[in-house]
Protein backbone atom coordinates (compact mmCIF):
# COMPACT_ATOMS: atom_id res chain seq x y z
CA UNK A 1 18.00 -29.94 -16.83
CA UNK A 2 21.08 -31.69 -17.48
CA UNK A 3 24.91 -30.51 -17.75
CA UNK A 4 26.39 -29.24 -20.87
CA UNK A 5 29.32 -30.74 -22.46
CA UNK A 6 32.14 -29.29 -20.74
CA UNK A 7 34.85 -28.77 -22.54
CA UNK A 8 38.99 -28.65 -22.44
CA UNK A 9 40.67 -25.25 -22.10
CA UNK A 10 37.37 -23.65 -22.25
CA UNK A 11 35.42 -25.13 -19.22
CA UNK A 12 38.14 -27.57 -17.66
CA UNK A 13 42.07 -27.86 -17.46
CA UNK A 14 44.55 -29.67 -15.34
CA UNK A 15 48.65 -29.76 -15.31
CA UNK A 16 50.84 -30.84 -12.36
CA UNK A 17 54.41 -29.75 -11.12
CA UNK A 18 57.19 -31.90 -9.77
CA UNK A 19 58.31 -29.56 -7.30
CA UNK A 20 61.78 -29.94 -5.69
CA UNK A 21 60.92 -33.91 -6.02
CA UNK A 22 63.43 -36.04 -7.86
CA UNK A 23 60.25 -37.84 -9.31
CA UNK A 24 56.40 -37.96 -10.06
CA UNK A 25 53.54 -39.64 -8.32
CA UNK A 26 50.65 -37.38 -8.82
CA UNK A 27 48.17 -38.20 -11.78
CA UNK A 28 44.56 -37.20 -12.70
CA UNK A 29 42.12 -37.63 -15.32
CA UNK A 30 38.96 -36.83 -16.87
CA UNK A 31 36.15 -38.34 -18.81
CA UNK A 32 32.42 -37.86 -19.69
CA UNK A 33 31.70 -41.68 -19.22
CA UNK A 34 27.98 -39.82 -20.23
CA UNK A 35 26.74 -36.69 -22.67
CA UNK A 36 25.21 -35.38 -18.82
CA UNK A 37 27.88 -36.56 -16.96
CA UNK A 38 31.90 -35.29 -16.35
CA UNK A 39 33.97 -36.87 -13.91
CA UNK A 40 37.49 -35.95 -12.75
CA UNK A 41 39.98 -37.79 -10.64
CA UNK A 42 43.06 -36.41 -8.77
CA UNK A 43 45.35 -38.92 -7.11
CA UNK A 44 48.55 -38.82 -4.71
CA UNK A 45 51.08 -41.90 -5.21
CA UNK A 46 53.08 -43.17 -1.61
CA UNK A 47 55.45 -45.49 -1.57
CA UNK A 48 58.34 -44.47 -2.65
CA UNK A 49 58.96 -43.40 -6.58
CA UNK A 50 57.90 -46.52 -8.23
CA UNK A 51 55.42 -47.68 -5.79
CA UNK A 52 53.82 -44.18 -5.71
CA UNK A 53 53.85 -43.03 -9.14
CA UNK A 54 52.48 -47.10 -10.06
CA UNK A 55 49.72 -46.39 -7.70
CA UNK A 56 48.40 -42.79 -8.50
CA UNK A 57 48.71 -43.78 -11.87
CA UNK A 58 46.48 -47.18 -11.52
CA UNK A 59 43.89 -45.73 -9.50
CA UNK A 60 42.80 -42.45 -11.64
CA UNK A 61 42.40 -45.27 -14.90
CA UNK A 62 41.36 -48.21 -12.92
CA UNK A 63 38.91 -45.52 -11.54
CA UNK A 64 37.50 -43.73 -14.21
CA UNK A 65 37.20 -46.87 -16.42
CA UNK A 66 34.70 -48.80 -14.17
CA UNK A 67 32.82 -45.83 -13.84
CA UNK A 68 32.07 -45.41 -16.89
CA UNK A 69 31.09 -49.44 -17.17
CA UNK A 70 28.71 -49.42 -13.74
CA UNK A 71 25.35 -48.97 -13.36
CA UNK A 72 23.17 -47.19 -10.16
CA UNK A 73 22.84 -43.97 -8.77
CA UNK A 74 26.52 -41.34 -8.86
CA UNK A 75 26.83 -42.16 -5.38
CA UNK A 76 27.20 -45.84 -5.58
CA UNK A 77 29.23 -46.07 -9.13
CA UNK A 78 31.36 -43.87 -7.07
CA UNK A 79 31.82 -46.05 -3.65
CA UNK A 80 32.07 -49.25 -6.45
CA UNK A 81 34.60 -47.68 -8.73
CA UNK A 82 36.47 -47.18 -5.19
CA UNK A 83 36.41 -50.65 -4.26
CA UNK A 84 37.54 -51.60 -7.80
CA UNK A 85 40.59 -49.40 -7.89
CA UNK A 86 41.73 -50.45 -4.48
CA UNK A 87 40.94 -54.29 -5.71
CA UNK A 88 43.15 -53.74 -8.82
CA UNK A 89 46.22 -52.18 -7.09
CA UNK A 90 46.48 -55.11 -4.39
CA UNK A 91 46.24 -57.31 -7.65
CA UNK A 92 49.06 -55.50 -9.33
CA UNK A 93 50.98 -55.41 -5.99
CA UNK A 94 51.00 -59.38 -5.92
CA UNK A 95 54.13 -60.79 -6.05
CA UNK A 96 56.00 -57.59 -6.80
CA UNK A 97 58.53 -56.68 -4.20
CA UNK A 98 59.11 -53.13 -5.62
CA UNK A 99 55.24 -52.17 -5.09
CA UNK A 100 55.36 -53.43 -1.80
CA UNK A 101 53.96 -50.56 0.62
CA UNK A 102 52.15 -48.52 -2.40
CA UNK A 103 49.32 -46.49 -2.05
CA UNK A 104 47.83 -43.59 -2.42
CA UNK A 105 45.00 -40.92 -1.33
CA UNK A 106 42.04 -40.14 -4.24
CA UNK A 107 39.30 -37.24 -4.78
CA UNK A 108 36.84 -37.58 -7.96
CA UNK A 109 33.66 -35.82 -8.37
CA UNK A 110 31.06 -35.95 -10.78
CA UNK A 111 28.87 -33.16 -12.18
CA UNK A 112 25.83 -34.08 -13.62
CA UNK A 113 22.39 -31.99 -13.63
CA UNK A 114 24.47 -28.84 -12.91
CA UNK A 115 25.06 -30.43 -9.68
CA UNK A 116 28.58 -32.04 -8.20
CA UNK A 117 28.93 -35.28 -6.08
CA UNK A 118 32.32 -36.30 -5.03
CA UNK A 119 34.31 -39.66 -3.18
CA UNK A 120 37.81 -38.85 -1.54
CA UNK A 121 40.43 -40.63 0.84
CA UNK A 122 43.27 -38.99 2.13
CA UNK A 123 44.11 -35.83 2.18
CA UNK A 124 43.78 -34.28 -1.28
CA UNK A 125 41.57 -30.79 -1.42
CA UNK A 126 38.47 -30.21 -3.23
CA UNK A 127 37.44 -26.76 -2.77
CA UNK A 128 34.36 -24.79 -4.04
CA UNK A 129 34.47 -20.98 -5.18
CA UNK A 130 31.25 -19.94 -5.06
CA UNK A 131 30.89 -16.87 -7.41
CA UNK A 132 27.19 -15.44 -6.14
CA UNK A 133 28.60 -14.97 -2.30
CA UNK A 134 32.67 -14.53 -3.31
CA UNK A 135 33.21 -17.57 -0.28
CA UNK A 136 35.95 -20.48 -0.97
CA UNK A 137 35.51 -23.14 1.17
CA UNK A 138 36.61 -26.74 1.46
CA UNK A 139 34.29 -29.66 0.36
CA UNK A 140 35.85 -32.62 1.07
CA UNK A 141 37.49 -33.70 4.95
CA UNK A 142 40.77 -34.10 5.39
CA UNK A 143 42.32 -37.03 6.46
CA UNK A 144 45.31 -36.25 7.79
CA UNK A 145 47.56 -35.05 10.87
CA UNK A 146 46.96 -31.88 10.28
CA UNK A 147 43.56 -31.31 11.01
CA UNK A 148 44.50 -32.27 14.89
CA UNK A 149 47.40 -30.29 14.72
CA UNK A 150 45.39 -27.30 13.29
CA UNK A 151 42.64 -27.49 16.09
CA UNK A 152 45.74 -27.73 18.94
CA UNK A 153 46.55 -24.34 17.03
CA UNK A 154 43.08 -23.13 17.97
CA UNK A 155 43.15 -23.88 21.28
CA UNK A 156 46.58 -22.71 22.40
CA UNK A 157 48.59 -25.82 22.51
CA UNK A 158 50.26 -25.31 19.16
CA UNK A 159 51.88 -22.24 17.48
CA UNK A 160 51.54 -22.28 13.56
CA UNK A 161 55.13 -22.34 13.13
CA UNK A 162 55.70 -25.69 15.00
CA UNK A 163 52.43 -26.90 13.43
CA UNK A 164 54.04 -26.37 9.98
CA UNK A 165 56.98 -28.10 10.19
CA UNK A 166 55.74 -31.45 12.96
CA UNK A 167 57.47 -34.40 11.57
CA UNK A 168 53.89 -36.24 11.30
CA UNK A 169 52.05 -33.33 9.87
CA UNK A 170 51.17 -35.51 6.66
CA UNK A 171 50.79 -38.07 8.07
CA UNK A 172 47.25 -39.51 6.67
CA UNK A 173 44.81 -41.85 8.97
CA UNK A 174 43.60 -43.18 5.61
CA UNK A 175 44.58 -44.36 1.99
CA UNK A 176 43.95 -46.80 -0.87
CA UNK A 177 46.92 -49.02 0.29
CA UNK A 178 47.06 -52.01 -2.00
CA UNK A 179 43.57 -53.54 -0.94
CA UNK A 180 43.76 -53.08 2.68
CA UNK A 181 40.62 -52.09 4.14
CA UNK A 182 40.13 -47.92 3.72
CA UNK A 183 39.82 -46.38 7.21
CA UNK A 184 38.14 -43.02 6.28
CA UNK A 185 36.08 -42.31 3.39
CA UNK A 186 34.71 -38.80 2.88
CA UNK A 187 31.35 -38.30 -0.04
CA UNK A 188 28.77 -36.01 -0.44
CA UNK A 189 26.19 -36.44 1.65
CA UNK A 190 23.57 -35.04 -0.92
CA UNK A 191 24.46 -33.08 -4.75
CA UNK A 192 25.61 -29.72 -4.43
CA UNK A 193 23.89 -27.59 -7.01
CA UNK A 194 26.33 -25.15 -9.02
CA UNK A 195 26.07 -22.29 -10.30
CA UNK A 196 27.01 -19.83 -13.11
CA UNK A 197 30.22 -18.59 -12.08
CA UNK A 198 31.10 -21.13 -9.20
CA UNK A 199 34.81 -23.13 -9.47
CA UNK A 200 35.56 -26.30 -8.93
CA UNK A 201 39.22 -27.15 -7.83
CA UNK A 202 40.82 -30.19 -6.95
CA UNK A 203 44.41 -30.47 -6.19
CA UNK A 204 47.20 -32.60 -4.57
CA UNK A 205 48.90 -31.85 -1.20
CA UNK A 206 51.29 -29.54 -2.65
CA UNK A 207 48.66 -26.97 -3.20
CA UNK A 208 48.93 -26.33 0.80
CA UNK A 209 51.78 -24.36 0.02
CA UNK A 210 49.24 -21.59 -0.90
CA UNK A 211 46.53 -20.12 2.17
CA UNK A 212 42.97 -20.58 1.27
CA UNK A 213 43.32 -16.32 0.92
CA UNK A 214 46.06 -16.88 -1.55
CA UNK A 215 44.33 -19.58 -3.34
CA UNK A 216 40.81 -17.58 -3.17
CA UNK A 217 42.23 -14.71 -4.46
CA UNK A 218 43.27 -16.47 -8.02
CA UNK A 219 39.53 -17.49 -8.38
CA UNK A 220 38.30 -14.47 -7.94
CA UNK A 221 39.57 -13.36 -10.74
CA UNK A 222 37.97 -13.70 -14.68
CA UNK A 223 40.50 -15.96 -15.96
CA UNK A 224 40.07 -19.13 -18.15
CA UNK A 225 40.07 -22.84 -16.75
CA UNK A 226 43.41 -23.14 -17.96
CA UNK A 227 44.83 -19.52 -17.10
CA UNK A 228 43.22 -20.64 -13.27
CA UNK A 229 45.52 -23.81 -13.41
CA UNK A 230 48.77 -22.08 -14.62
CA UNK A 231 48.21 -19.24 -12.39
CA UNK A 232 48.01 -21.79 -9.32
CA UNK A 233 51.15 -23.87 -9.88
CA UNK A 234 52.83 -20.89 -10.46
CA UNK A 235 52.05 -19.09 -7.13
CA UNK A 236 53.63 -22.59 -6.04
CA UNK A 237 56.60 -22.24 -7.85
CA UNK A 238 56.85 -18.58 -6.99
CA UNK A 239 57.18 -19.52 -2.99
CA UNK A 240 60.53 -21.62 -3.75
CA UNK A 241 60.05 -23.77 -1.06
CA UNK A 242 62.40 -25.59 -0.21
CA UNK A 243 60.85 -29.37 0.07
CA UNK A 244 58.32 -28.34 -2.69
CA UNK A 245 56.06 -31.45 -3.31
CA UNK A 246 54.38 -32.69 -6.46
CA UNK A 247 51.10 -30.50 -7.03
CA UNK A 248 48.71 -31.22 -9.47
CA UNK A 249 45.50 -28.86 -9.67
CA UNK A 250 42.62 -28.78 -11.57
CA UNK A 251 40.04 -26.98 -12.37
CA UNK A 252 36.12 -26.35 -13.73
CA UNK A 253 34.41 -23.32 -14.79
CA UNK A 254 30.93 -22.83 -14.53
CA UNK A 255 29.70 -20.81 -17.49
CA UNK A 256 26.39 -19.51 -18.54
CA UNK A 257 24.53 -22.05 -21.08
């Protein structure tokens, strides 16, 4: 059994926002680097404007182009295609005083033989819908600040309201940082089978604007990839926060053959 050819604005879509940012460093990307394979890549520039946006931007093609060129199992032309991206920004970062400090976090997952296998570092989401049991859940850890400061909630030593606004709440215990070793990274364990009517979303920080209710509740819905993604950044938009991040999001739909 292998995957179909998924297709734009029918089975996939993607857009991002700039929020209340005075610039962009989220980027993404997609390819089918096989006819049984689609792989998507969401990253999160930091650094500053150019550092960031120079970062996200080399990592999602540096990322998705030696994918498509290794060979081995998903799992390790994942972990490789890593390496490769963090290789090529601390080559690009050499010698360049404005891209000193650049960096960012990265999710991609593959879906191949109706199953999904995924590589991440940092703090960007990828969430599952599953459409049998109507249960959103996150796939991917997250490696940031706030998963401490979430648990302190738990046990007392935290409200939510200080939690929200801690000046290290994004603060991230791991990145692609110009070739520096990567502290954390997160990958499936196994592949995750999917199934018809399950949704794959990936997104950037911004996203955490939304709860997981609020976020569940779009997916619930029978909407289009593309009507998913709109509907998303809009919510977003529609909070009018007032340090609004970038927020990219997209999404797959899992459709009957």
């Amino acid at each position: 059994m292998t995957t179909p050819f998924l297709e734009p604005d029918t089975h996939y879509a993607g857009q991002h926002i700039q929020g209340t940012r005075n610039y962009q460093e989220d980027d993404f990307g997609f390819d089918h680097p096989t006819p049984s394979e689609f792989i998507m890549v969401v990253a999160d520039g930091l650094g500053g404007h150019q550092g960031g946006a120079y970062a996200s931007h080399c990592v999602v093609h540096t990322f998705l182009e030696q994918y498509r060129t290794l060979s081995g199992t998903v799992a390790q032309r994942l972990q490789k295609a890593l390496e490769q991206a963090n290789r090529k920004l601390a080559k690009d970062a050499n010698g360049k005083p404005e891209l000193y400090g650049m960096g960012c976090t990265v999710v991609a997952v593959v879906i191949h033989d109706h199953q999904i296998e995924w590589i991440s570092v940092g703090d960007s989401p990828l969430w599952l819908y599953d459409g049998h049991k109507n249960q959103f859940y996150r796939l991917n850890l997250d490696h940031s600040m706030k998963v401490l400061l979430e648990e302190k909630i738990h046990r007392g030593e935290l409200t939510p309201e200080r939690a929200a606004y801690h000046p290290e709440r994004n603060l991230l215990f791991s990145a692609l940082t110009a070739g520096n070793s990567i502290e954390l990274i997160d990958t499936s364990k196994e592949p995750l089978t999917l199934w018809e009517g399950d949704c794959i979303l990936l997104a950037s920080d911004g996203i955490f604007t939304l709860s997981d209710e609020e976020i569940s509740q779009v997916l619930r819905r029978e909407l289009t990839a593309p009507q998913f993604v709109n509907e998303l950044l809009t919510a977003v938009e529609a909070k009018k926060q007032r340090n609004q991040d970038n927020t990219t999001v997209l999404v797959v739909k899992i459709e009957k053959e």
